[in-house]
Every structure is written in C-alpha cells, then in structure tokens.
Protein backbone atom coordinates (compact mmCIF):
# COMPACT_ATOMS: atom_id res chain seq x y z
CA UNK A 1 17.41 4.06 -48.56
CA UNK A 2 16.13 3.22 -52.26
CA UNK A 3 19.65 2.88 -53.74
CA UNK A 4 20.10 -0.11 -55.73
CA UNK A 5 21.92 -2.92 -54.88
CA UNK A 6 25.49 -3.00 -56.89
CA UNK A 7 29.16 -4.20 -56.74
CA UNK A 8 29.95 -0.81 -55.46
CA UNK A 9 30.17 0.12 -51.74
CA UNK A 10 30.55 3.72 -50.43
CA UNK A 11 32.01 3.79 -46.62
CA UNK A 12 32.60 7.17 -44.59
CA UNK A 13 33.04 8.21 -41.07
CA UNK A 14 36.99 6.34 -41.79
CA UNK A 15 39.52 8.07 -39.48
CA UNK A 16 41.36 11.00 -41.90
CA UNK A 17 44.59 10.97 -40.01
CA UNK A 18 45.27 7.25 -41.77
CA UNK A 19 47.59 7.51 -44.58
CA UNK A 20 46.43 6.87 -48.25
CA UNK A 21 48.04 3.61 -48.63
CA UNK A 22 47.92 2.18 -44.99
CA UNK A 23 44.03 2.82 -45.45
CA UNK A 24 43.90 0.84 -49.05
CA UNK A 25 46.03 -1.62 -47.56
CA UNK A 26 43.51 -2.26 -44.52
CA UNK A 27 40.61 -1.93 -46.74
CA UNK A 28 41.62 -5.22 -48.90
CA UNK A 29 42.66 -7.01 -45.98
CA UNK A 30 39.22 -6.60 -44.51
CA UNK A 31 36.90 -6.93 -47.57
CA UNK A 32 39.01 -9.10 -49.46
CA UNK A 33 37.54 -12.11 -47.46
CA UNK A 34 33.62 -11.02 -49.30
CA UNK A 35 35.12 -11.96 -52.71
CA UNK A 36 37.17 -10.72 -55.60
CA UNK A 37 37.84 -6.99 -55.22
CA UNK A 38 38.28 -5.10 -58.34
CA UNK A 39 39.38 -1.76 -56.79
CA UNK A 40 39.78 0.29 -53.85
CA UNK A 41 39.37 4.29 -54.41
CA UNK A 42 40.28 6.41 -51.45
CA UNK A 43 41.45 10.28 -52.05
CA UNK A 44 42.67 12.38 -49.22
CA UNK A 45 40.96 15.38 -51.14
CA UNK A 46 39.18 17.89 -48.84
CA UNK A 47 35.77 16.51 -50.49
CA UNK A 48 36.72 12.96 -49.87
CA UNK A 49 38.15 13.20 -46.41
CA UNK A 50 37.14 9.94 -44.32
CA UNK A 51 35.47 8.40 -47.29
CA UNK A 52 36.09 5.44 -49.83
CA UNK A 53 34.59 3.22 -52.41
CA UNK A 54 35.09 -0.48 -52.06
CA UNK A 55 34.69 -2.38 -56.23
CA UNK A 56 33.66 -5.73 -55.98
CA UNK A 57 33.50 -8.06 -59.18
CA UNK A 58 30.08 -9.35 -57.74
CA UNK A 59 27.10 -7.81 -56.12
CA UNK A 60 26.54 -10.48 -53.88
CA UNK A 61 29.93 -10.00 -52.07
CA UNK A 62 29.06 -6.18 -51.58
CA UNK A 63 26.13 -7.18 -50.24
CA UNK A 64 27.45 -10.04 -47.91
CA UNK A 65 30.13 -6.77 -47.13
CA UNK A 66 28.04 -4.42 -46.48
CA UNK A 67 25.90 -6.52 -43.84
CA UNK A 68 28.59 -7.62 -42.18
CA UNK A 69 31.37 -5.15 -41.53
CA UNK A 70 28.41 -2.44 -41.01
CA UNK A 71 29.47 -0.42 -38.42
CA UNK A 72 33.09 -2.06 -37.69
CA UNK A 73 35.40 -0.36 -35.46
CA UNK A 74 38.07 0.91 -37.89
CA UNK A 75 41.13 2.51 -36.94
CA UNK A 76 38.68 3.77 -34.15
CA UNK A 77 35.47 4.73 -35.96
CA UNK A 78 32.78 2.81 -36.61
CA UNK A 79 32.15 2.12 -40.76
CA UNK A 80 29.15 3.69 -41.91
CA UNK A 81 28.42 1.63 -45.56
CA UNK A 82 25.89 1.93 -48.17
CA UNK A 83 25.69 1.14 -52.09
CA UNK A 84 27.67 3.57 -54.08
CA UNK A 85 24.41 5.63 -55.79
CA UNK A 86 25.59 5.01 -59.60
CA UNK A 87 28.86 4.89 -61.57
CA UNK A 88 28.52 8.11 -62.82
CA UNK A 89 27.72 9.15 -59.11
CA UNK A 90 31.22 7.21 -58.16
CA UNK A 91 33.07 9.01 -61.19
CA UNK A 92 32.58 12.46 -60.38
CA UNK A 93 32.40 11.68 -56.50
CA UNK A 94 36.07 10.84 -57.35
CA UNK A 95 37.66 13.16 -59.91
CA UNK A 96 34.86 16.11 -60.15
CA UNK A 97 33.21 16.67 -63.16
CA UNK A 98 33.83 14.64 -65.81
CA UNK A 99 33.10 14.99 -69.80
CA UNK A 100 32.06 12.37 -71.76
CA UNK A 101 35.07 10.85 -72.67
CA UNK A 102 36.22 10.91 -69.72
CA UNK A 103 33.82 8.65 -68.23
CA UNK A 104 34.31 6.25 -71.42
CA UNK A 105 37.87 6.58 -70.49
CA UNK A 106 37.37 5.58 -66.66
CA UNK A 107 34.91 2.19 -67.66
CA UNK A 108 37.62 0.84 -69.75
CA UNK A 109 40.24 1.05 -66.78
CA UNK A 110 37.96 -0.56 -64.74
CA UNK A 111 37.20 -3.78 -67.91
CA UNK A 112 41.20 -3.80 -67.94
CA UNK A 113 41.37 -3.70 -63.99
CA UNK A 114 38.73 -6.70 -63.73
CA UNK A 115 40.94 -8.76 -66.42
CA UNK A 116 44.15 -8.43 -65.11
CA UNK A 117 42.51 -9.25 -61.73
CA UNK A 118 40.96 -12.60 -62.77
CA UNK A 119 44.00 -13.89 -64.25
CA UNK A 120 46.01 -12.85 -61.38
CA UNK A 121 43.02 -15.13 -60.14
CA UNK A 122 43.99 -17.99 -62.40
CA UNK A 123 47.95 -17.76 -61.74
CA UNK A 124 46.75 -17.76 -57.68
CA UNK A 125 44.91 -20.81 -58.18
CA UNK A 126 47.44 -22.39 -59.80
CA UNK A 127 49.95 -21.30 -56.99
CA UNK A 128 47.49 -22.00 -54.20
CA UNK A 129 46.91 -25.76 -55.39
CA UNK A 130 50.65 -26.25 -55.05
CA UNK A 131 51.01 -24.87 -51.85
CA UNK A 132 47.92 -27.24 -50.82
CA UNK A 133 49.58 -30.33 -51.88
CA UNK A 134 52.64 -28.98 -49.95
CA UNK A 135 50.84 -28.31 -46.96
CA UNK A 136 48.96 -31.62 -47.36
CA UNK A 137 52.24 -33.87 -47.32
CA UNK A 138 53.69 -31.34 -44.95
CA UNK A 139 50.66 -30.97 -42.49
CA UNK A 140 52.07 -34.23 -40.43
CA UNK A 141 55.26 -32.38 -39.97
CA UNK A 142 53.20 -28.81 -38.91
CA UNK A 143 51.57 -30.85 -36.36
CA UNK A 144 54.56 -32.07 -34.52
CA UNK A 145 54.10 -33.17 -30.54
CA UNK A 146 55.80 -29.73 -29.18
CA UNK A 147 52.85 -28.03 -30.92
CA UNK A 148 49.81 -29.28 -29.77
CA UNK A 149 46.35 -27.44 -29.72
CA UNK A 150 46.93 -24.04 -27.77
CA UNK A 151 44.89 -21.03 -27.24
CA UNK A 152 47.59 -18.55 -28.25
CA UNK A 153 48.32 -18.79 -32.67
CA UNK A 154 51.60 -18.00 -34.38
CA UNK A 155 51.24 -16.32 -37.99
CA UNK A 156 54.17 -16.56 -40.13
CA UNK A 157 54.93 -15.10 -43.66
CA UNK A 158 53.07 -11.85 -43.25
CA UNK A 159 54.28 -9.08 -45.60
CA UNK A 160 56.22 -6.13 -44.83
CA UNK A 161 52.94 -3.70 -44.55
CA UNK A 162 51.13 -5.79 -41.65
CA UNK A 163 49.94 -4.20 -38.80
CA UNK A 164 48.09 -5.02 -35.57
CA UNK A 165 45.11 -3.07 -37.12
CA UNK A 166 44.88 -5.16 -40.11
CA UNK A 167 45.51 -8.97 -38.10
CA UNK A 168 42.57 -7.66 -35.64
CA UNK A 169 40.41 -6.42 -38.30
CA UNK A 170 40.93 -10.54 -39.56
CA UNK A 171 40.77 -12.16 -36.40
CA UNK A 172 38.25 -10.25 -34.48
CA UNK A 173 35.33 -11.91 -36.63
CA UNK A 174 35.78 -14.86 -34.76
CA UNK A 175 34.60 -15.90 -31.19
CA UNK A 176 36.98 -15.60 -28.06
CA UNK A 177 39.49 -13.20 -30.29
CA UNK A 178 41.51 -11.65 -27.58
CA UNK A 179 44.36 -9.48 -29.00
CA UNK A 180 47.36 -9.49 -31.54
CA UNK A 181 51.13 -9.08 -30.57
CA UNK A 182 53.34 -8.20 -33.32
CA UNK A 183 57.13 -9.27 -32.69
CA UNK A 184 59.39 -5.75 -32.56
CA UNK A 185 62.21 -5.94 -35.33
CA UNK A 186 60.00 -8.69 -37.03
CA UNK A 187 57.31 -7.77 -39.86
CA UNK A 188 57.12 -11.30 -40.74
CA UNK A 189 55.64 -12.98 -37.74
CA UNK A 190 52.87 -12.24 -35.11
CA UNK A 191 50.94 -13.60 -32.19
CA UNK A 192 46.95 -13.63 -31.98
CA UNK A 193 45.56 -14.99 -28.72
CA UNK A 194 41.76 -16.41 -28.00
CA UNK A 195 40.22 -17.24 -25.00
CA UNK A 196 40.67 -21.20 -25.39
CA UNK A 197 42.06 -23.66 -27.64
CA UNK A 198 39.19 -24.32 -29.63
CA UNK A 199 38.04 -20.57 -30.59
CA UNK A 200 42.05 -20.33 -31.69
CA UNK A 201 41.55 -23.64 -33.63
CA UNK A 202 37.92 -22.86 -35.39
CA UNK A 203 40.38 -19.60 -37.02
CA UNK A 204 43.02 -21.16 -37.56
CA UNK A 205 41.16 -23.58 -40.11
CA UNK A 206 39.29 -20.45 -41.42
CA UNK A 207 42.33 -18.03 -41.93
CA UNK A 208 45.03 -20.81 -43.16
CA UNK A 209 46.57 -19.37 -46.00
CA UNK A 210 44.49 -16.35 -46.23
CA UNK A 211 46.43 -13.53 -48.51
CA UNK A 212 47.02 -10.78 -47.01
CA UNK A 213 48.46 -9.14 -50.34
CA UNK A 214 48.53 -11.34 -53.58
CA UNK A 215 51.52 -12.85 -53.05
CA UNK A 216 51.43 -13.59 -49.01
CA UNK A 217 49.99 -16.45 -47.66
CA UNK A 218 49.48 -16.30 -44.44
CA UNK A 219 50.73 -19.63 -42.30
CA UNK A 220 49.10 -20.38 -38.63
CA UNK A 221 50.18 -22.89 -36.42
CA UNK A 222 49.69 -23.05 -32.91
CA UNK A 223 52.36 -21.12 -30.76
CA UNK A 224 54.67 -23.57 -28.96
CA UNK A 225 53.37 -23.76 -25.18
C-alpha cells in the first residue's frame, strides 16, 4: 500500500499457459498507448509464473497505466497491478540474487535500452510526419463515396504477430466496442465492429496510425457497406 510511485509496474494473476513472446507482444500493445516503454520483463520461471514488470521512461505513464488497465481482462484473467517495490526488488525478483556488479551491470542495460529507445523515438517521428503529410494529401482519396461512415472498421497493415487478443485489448477501451474478426489466411487485415457509426468513428480518430510494433502503423478506414 505504501510503495512509492515509480516508472516500474509489477502485474500478476497473467494467464501462464501464454507463451513468452505472445505475452511481451500483448503487453506493449496494451501499455504502449501510456507512453514510451523502456522494457517489458516476463520469465516463465517457476517463481515468476503469471507475473511481469512493465518499464516505463516516465512515472506519470505508469501511473496513468496502472489506474487504468487495473483489473483488465487479459487473456482471461483480470490484471492485478501495483508499483514494482524498488530496482533492486525488480533485479533479484528477475534473475535471483545478484552481486554487486551485477546490479551495476543490469542499470547500464537499462541507460543503453532507454537511448536506443528515444532515438528509435526520433527516427519514428521523423517517419510518422511523412506518413502524416501522406495521409493528409491522401485523406480525400481514403474518404471516397463507397466508404462512407459505417459502424463496422477495416484495419490494414497489421504485422504478422496480431491477434484478436491484442486488437480487443486496443479497441475495447472505447464505447460500443463489439468484437474483432480477423480474416483466415490474412495476418495483415482485420475487422472491429461497434454498436453505431459514431462509437466506430470516435476510434477510428483515436487509433489511426497507432503502432502496433515499431515499424507497423496501423491504417483504419471504414469497412465498405
């Protein structure tokens, strides 16, 4: 109850039949829309069944995190989150005991983790301000007559990993989601539906261009009626 406020948040009761990398995957899709993460640590270690630690570059977006997802339905469970107690708590949460060095070791992974994620930042920007102007001059095109306003969405350009977990885990913040239908044969595309046209608009706008991974992002239109 007294533990401090920091970038670091600790969730358990996760389902432990998820694999290692579907569950990392799932985690930055959901908390990836708090701020910048800096790293997701989940071991399938009998001491770390069902649990994982969540970095984020600021405490505010842990905190915004933690609030919100609190309790979420995940893979079937709801999240139980809290503040990780301390770094050193984290470190040997993780790997056992640690020496010294070890620790000195682990905080200067983490300072070379949080620079290669901000300029991974900066080349994003750069990327994402070009695809704005693109989808500014291209926007009248998106819009065409055959696709007006609809209560059904169609997301292209999703990466290979997506799954109807992850899009609901997106979607389901928002008002009147319904469900997701993923397209068999096709990783690449997928249908969310909402209850009318303008709970399907309201995220649309949010979600446009939203990156699932760091080099997906993800295009909504409104599915052809």
């Amino acid at each position: 109850m007294d533990i401090r406020p920091n970038q670091t948040i600790y969730i358990n009761n996760i389902n432990d039949k998820v694999k290692k990398d579907e569950l990392k995957r799932a985690l930055y899709a959901l908390f990836s829309q708090f701020g910048q993460i800096v790293d997701i640590v989940a071991l399938k270690t009998m001491k770390m069944r069902g649990q994982a630690f969540v970095i984020f570059k600021e405490i505010t977006c842990a905190t915004s995190a933690l609030r919100q997802i609190q309790g979420f339905p995940f893979y079937g469970k709801p999240m139980r989150i809290q503040y990780a107690k301390t770094d050193s708590d984290l470190v040997s949460k993780m790997r056992g005991t640690f020496a010294d060095k070890e620790k000195k070791k682990e905080k200067k992974k983490t300072k070379a983790q949080e620079q290669i994620a901000v300029s991974k930042k900066a080349n994003q920007a750069t990327t994402q301000t070009t695809a704005n102007s693109n989808q500014t001059t291209s926007s009248t095109t998106q819009q065409v007559p055959d696709n007006p306003p609809n209560y059904i969405l169609f997301l292209t350009n999703l990466p290979e990993e997506t799954n109807e977990m992850m899009l609901s885990m997106l979607f389901n913040q928002f008002p009147g989601f319904k469900e997701v239908r993923l397209v068999p044969g096709r990783h690449d595309i997928a249908f969310v539906e909402f209850e009318n046209e303008g709970q399907a608009g309201a995220a649309r706008d949010a979600l446009q261009g939203f990156r699932i991974t760091p080099s997906h992002a993800m295009k909504i239109t409104y599915a052809k009626k």
